[in-house]
PDB file of N, CA and C in Angstrom:
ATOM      1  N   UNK A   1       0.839  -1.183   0.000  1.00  0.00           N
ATOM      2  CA  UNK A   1       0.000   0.000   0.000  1.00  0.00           C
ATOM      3  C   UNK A   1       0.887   1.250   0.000  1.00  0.00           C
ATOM      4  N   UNK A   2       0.355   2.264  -0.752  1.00  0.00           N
ATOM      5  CA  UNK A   2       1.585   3.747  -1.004  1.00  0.00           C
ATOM      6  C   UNK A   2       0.637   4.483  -0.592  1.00  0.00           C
ATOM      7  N   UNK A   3       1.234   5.474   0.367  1.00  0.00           N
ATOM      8  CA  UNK A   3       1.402   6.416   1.082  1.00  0.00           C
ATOM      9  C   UNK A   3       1.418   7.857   0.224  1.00  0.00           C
ATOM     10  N   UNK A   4       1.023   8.854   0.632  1.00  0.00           N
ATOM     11  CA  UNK A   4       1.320  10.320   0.005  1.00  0.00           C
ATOM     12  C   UNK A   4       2.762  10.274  -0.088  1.00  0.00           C
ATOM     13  N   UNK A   5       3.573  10.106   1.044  1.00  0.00           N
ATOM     14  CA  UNK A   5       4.935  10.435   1.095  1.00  0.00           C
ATOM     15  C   UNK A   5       6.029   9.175   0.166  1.00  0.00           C
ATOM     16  N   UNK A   6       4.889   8.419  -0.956  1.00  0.00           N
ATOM     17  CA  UNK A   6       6.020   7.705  -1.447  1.00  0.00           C
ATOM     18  C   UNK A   6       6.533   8.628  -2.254  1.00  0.00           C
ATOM     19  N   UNK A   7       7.779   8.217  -2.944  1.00  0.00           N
ATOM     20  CA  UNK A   7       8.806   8.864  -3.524  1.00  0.00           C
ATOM     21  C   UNK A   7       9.412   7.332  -4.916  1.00  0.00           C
ATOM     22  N   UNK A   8       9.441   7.901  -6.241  1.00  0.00           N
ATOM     23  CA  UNK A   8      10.411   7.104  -6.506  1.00  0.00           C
ATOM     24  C   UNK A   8      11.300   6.824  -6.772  1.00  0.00           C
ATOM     25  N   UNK A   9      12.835   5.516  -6.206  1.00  0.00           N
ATOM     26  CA  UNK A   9      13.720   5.945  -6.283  1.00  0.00           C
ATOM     27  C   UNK A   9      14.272   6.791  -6.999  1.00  0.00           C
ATOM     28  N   UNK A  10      14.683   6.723  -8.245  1.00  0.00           N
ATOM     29  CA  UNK A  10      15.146   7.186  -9.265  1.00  0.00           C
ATOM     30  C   UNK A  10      15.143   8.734  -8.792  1.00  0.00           C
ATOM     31  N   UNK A  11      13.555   9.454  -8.499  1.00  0.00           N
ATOM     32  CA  UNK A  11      13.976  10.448  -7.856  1.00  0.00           C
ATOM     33  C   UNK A  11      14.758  11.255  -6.687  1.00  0.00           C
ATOM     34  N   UNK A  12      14.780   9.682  -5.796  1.00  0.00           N
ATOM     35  CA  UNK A  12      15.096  10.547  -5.004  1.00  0.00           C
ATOM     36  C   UNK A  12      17.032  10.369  -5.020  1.00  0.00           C
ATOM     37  N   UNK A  13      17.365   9.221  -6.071  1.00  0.00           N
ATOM     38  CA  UNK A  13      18.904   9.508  -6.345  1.00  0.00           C
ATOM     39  C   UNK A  13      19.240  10.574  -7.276  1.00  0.00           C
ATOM     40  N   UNK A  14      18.702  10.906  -7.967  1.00  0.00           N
ATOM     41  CA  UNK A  14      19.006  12.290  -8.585  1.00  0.00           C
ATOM     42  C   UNK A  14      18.935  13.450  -7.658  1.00  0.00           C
ATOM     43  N   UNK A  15      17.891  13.743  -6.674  1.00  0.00           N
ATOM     44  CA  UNK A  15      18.205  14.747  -5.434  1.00  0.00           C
ATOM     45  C   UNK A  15      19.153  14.428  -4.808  1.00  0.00           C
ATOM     46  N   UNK A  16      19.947  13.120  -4.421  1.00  0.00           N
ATOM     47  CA  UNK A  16      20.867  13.253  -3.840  1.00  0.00           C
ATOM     48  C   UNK A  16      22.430  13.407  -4.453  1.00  0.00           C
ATOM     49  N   UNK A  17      21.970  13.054  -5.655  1.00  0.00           N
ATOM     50  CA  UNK A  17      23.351  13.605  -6.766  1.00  0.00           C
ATOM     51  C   UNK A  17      23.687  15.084  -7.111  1.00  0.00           C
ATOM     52  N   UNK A  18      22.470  15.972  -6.835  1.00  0.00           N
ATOM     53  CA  UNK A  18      22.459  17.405  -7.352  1.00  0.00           C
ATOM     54  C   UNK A  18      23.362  18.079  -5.901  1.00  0.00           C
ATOM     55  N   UNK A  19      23.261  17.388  -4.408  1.00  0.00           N
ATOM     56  CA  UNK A  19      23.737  17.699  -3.171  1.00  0.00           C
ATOM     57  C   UNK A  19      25.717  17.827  -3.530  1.00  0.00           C
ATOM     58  N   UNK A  20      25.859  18.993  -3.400  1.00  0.00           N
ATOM     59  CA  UNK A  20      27.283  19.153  -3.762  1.00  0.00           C
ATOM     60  C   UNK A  20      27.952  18.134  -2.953  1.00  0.00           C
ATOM     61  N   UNK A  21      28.277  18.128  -2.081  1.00  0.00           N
ATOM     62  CA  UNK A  21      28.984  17.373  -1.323  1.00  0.00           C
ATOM     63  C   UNK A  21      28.868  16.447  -1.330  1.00  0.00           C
ATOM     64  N   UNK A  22      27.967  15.377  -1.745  1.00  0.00           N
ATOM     65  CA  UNK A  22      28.001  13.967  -2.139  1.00  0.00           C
ATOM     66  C   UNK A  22      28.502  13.740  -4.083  1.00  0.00           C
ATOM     67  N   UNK A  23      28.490  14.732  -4.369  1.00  0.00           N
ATOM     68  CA  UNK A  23      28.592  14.789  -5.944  1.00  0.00           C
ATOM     69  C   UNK A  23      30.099  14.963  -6.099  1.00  0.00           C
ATOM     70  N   UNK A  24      30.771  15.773  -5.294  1.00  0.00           N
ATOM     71  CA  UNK A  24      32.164  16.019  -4.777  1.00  0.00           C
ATOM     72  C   UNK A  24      32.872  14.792  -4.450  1.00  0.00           C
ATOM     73  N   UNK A  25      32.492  14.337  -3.465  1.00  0.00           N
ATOM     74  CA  UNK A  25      33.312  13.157  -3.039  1.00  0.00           C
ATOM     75  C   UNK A  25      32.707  12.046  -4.268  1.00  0.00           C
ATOM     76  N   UNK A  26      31.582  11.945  -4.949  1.00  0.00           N
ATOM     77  CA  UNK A  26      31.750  10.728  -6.009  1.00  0.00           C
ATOM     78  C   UNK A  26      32.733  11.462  -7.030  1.00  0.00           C
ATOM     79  N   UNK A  27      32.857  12.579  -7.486  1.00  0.00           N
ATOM     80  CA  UNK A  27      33.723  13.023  -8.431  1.00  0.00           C
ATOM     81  C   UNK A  27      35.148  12.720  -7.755  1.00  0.00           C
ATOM     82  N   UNK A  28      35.515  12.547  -6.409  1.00  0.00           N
ATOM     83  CA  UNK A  28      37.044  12.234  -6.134  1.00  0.00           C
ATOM     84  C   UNK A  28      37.199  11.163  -6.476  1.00  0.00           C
ATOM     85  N   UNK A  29      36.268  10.116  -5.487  1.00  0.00           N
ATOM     86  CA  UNK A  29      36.406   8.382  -5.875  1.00  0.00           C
ATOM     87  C   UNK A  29      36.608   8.221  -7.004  1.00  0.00           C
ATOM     88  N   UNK A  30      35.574   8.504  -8.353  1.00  0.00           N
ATOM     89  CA  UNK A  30      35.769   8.455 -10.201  1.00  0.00           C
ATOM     90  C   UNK A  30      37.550   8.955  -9.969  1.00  0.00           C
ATOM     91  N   UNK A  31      37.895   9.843  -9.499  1.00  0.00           N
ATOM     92  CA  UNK A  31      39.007  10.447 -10.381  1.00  0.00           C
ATOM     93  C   UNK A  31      40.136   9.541  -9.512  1.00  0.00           C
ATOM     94  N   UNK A  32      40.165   9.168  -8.281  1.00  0.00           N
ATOM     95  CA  UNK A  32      41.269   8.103  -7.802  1.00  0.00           C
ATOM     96  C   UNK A  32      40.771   6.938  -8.899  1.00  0.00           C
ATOM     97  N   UNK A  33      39.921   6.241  -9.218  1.00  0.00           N
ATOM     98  CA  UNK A  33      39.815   5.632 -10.090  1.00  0.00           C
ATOM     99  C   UNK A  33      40.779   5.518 -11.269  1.00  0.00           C
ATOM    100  N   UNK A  34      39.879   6.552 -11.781  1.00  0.00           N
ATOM    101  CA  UNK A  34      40.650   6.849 -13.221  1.00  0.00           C
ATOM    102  C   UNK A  34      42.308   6.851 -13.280  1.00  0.00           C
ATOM    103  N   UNK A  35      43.011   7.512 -12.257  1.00  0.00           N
ATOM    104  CA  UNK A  35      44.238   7.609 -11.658  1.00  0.00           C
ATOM    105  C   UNK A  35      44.920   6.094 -11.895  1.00  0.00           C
ATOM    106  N   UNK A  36      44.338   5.728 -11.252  1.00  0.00           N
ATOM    107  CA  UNK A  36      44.801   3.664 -10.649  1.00  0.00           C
ATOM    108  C   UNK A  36      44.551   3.438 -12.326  1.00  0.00           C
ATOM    109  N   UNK A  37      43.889   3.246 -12.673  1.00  0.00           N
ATOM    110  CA  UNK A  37      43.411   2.690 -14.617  1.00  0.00           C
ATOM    111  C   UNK A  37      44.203   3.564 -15.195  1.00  0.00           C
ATOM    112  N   UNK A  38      44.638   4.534 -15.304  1.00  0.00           N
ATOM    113  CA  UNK A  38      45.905   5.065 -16.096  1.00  0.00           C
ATOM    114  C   UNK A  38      47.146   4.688 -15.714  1.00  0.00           C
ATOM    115  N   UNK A  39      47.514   4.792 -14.123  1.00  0.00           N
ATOM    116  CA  UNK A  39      49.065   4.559 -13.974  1.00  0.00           C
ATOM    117  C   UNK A  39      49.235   2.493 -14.191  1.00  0.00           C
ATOM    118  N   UNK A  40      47.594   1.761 -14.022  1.00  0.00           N
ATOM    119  CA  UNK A  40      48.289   0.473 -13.999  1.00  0.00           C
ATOM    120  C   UNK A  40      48.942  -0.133 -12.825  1.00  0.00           C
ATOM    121  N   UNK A  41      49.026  -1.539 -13.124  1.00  0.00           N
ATOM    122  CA  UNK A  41      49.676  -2.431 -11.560  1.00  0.00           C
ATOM    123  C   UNK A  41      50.659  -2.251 -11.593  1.00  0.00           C
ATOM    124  N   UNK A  42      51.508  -1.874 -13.250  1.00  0.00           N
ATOM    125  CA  UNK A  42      53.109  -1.912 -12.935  1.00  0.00           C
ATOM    126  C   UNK A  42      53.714  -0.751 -11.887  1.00  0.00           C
ATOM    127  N   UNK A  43      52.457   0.735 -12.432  1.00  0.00           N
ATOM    128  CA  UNK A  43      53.204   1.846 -11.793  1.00  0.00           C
ATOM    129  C   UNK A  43      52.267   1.476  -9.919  1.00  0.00           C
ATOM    130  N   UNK A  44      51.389   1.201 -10.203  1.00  0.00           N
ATOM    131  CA  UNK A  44      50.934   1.032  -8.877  1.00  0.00           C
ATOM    132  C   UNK A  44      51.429   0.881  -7.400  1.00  0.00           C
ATOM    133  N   UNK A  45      52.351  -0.208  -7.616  1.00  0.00           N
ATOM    134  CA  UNK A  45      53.561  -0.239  -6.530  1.00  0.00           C
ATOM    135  C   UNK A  45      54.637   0.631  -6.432  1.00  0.00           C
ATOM    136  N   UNK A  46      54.454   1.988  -7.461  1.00  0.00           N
ATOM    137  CA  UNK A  46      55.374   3.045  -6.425  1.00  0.00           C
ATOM    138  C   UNK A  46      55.237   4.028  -5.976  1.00  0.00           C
ATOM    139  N   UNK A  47      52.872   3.946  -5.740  1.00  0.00           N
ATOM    140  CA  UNK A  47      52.127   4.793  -5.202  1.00  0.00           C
ATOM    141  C   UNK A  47      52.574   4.634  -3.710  1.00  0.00           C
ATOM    142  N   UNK A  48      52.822   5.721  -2.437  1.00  0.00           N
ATOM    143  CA  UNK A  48      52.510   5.395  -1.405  1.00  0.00           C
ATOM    144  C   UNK A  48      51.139   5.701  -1.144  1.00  0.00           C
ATOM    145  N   UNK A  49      50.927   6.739  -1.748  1.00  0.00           N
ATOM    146  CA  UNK A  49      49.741   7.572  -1.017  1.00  0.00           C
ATOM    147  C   UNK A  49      48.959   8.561  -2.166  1.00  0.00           C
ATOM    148  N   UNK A  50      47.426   8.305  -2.234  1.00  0.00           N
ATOM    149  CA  UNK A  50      47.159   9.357  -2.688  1.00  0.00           C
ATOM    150  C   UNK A  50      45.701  10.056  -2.932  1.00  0.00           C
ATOM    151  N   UNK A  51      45.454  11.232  -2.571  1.00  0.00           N
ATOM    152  CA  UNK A  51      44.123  11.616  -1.986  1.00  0.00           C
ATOM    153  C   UNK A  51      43.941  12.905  -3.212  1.00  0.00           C
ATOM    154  N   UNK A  52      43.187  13.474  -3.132  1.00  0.00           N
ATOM    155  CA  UNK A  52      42.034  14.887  -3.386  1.00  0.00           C
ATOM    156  C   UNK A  52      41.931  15.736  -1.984  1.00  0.00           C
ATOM    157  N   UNK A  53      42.375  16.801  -2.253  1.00  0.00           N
ATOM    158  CA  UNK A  53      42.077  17.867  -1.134  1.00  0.00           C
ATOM    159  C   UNK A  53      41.711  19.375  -2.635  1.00  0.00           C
ATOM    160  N   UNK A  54      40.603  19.542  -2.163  1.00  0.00           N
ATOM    161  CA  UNK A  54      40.243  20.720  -2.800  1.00  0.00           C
ATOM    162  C   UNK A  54      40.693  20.991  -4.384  1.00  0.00           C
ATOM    163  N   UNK A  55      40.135  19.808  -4.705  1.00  0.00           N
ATOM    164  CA  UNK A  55      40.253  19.508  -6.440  1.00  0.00           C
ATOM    165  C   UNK A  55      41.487  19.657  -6.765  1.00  0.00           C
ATOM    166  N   UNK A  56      42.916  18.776  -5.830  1.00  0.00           N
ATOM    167  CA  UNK A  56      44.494  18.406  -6.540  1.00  0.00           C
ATOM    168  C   UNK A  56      44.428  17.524  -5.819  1.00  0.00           C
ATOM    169  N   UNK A  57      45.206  16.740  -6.884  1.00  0.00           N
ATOM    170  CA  UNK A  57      44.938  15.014  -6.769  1.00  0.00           C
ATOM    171  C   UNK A  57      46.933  15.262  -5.901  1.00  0.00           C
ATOM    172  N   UNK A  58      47.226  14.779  -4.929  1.00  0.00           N
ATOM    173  CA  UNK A  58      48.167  14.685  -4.401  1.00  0.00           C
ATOM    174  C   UNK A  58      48.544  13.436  -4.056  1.00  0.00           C
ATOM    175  N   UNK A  59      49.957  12.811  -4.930  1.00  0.00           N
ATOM    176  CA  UNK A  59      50.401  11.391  -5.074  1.00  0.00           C
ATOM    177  C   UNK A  59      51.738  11.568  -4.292  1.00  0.00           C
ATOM    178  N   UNK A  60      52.346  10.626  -3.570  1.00  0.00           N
ATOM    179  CA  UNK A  60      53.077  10.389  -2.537  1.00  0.00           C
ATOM    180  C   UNK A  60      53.613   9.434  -3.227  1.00  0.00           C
ATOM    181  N   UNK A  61      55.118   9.466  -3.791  1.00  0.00           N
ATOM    182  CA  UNK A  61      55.462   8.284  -4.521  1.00  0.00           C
ATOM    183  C   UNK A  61      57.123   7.745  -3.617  1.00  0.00           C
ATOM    184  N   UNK A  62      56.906   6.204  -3.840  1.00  0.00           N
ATOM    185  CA  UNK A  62      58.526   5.509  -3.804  1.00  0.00           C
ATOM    186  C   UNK A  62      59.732   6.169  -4.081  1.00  0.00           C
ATOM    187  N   UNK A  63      59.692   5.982  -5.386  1.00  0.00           N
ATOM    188  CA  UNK A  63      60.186   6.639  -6.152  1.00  0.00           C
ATOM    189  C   UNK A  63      60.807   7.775  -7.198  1.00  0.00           C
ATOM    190  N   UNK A  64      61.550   8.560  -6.757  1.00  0.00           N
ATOM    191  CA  UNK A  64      62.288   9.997  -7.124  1.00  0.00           C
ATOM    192  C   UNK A  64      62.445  10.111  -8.823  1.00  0.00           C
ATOM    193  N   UNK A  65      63.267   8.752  -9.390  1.00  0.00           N
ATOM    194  CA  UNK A  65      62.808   8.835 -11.030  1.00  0.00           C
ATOM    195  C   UNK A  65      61.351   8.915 -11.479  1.00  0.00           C
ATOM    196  N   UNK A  66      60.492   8.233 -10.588  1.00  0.00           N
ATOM    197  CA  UNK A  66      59.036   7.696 -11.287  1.00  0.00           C
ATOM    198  C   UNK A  66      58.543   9.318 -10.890  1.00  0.00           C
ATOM    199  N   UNK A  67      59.028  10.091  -9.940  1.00  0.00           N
ATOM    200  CA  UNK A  67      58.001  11.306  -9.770  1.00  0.00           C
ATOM    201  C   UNK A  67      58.687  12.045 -10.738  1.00  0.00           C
ATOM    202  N   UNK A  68      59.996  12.080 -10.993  1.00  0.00           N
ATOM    203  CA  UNK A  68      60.260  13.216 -12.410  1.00  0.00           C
ATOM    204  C   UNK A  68      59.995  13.021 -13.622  1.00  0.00           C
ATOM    205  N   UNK A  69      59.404  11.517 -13.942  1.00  0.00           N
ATOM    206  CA  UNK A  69      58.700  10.869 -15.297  1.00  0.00           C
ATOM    207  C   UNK A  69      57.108  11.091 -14.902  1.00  0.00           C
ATOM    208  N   UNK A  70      56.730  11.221 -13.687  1.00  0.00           N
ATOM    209  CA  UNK A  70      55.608  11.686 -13.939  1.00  0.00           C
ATOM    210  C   UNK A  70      55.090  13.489 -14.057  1.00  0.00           C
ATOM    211  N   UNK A  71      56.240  14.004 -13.585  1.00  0.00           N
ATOM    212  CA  UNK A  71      56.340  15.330 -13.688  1.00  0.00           C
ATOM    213  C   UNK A  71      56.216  15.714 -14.727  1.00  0.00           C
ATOM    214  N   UNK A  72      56.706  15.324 -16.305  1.00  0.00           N
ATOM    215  CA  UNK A  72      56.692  15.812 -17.463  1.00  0.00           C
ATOM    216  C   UNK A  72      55.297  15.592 -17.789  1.00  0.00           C
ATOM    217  N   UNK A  73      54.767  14.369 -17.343  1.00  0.00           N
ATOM    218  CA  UNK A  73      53.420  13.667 -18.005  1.00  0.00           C
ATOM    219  C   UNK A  73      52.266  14.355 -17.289  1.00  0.00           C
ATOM    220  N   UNK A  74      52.503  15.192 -16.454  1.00  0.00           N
ATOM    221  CA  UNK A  74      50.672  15.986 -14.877  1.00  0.00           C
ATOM    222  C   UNK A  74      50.095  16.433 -16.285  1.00  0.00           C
ATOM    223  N   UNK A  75      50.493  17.686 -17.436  1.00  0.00           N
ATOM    224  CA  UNK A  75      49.362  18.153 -18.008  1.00  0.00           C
ATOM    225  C   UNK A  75      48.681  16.817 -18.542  1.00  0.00           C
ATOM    226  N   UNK A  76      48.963  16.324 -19.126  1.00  0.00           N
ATOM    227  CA  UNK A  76      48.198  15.003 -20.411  1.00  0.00           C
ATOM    228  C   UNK A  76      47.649  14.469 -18.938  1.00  0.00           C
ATOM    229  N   UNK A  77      48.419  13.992 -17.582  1.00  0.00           N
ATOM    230  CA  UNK A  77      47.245  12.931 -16.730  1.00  0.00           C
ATOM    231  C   UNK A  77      46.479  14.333 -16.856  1.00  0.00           C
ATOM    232  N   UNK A  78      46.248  15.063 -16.277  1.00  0.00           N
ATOM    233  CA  UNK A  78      45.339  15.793 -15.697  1.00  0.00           C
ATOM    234  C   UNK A  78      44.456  16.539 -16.776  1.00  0.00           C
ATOM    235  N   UNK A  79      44.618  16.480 -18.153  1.00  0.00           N
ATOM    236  CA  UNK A  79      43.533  16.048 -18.594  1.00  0.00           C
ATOM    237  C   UNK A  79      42.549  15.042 -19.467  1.00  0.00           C
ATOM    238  N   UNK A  80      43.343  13.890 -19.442  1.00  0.00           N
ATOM    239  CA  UNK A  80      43.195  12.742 -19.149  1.00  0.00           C
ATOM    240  C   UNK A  80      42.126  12.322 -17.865  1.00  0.00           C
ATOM    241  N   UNK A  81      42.340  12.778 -17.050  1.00  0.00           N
ATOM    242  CA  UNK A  81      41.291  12.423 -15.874  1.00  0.00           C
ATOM    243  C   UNK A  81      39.971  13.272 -16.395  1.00  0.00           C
ATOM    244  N   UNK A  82      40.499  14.548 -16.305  1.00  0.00           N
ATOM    245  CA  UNK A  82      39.063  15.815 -15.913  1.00  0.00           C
ATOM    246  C   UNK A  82      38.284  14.933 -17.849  1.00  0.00           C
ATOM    247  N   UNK A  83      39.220  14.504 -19.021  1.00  0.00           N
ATOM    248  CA  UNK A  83      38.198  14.027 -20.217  1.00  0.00           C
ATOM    249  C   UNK A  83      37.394  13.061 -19.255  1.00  0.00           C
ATOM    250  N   UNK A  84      37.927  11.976 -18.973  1.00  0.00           N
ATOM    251  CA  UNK A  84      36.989  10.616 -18.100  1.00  0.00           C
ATOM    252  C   UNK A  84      36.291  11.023 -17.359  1.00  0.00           C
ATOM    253  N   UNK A  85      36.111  12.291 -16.708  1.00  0.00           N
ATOM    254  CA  UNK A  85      35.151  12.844 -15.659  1.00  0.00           C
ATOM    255  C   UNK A  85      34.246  13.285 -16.714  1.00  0.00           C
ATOM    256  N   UNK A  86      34.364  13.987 -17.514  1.00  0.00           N
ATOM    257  CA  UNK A  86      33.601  14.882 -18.393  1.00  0.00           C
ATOM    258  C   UNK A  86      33.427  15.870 -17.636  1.00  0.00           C
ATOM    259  N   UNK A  87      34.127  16.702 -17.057  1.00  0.00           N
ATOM    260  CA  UNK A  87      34.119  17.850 -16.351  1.00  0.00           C
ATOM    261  C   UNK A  87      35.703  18.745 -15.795  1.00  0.00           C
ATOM    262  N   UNK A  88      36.056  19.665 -15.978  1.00  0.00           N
ATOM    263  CA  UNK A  88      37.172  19.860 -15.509  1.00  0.00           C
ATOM    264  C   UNK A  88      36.995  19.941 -13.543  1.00  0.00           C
ATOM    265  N   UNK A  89      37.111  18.412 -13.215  1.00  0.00           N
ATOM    266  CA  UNK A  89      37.195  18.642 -11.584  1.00  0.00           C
ATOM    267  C   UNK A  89      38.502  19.042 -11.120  1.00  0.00           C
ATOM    268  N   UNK A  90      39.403  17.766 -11.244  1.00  0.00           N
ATOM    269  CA  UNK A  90      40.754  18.306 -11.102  1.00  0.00           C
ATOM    270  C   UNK A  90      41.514  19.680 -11.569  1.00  0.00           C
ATOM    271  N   UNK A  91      42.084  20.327 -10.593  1.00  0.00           N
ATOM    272  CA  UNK A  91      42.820  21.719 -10.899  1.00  0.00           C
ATOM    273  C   UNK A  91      44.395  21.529 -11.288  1.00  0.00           C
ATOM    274  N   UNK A  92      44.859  20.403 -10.307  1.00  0.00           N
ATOM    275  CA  UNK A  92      46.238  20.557 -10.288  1.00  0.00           C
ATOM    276  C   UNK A  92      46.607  19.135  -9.576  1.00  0.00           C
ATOM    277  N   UNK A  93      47.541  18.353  -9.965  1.00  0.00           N
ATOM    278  CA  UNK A  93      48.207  17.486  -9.455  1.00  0.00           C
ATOM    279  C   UNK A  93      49.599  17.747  -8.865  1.00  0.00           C
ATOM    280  N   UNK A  94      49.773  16.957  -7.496  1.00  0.00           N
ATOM    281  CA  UNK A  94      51.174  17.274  -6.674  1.00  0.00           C
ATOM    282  C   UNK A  94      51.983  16.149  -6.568  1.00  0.00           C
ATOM    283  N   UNK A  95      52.661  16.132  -6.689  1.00  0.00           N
ATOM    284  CA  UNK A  95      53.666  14.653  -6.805  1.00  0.00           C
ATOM    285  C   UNK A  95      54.879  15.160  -5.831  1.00  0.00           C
ATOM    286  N   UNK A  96      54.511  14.125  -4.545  1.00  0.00           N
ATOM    287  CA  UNK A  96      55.802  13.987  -3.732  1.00  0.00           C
ATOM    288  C   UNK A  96      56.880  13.286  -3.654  1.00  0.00           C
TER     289      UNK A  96
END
């Protein structure tokens, strides 16, 4: 039996997709995603660390050669990611 107050889903995940802050953090998760599917398992192991703080993707790496080979490559990742987003989210990538 339905109630005045039913709702259907569909609607009510689109209200919760339009909520910045849940739309934000799914746009980080997609873009660590996308990140991991571009660099691959080989480069994978010389990620230590790596998060989104205020739309820059900040990677913490092993490796001192692998961060100056990725240094030449931030413009193409970064837009490489923001194409797979279909949105320019990412601003800037930091490689430690």
């Amino acid at each position: 039996m339905r109630g005045k107050n039913t709702h259907n889903v569909d609607d009510i995940i689109r209200k919760l997709m339009k909520n910045p802050k849940l739309s934000g953090k799914l746009d980080e998760l997609d873009a660590l995603g996308i990140w991991d599917e571009i660099m691959g398992e080989a480069l994978i192991k010389y990620i230590i660390e790596r998060k989104i703080y205020k739309n820059t993707l900040y990677v913490k790496l092993k490796s001192a050669p692998m961060r100056n080979e990725l240094s030449y490559k931030k413009t193409e990742l970064l837009q490489q990611i923001n194409k797979r987003l279909g949105k320019p989210f990412l601003k800037d990538i930091i490689l430690k």
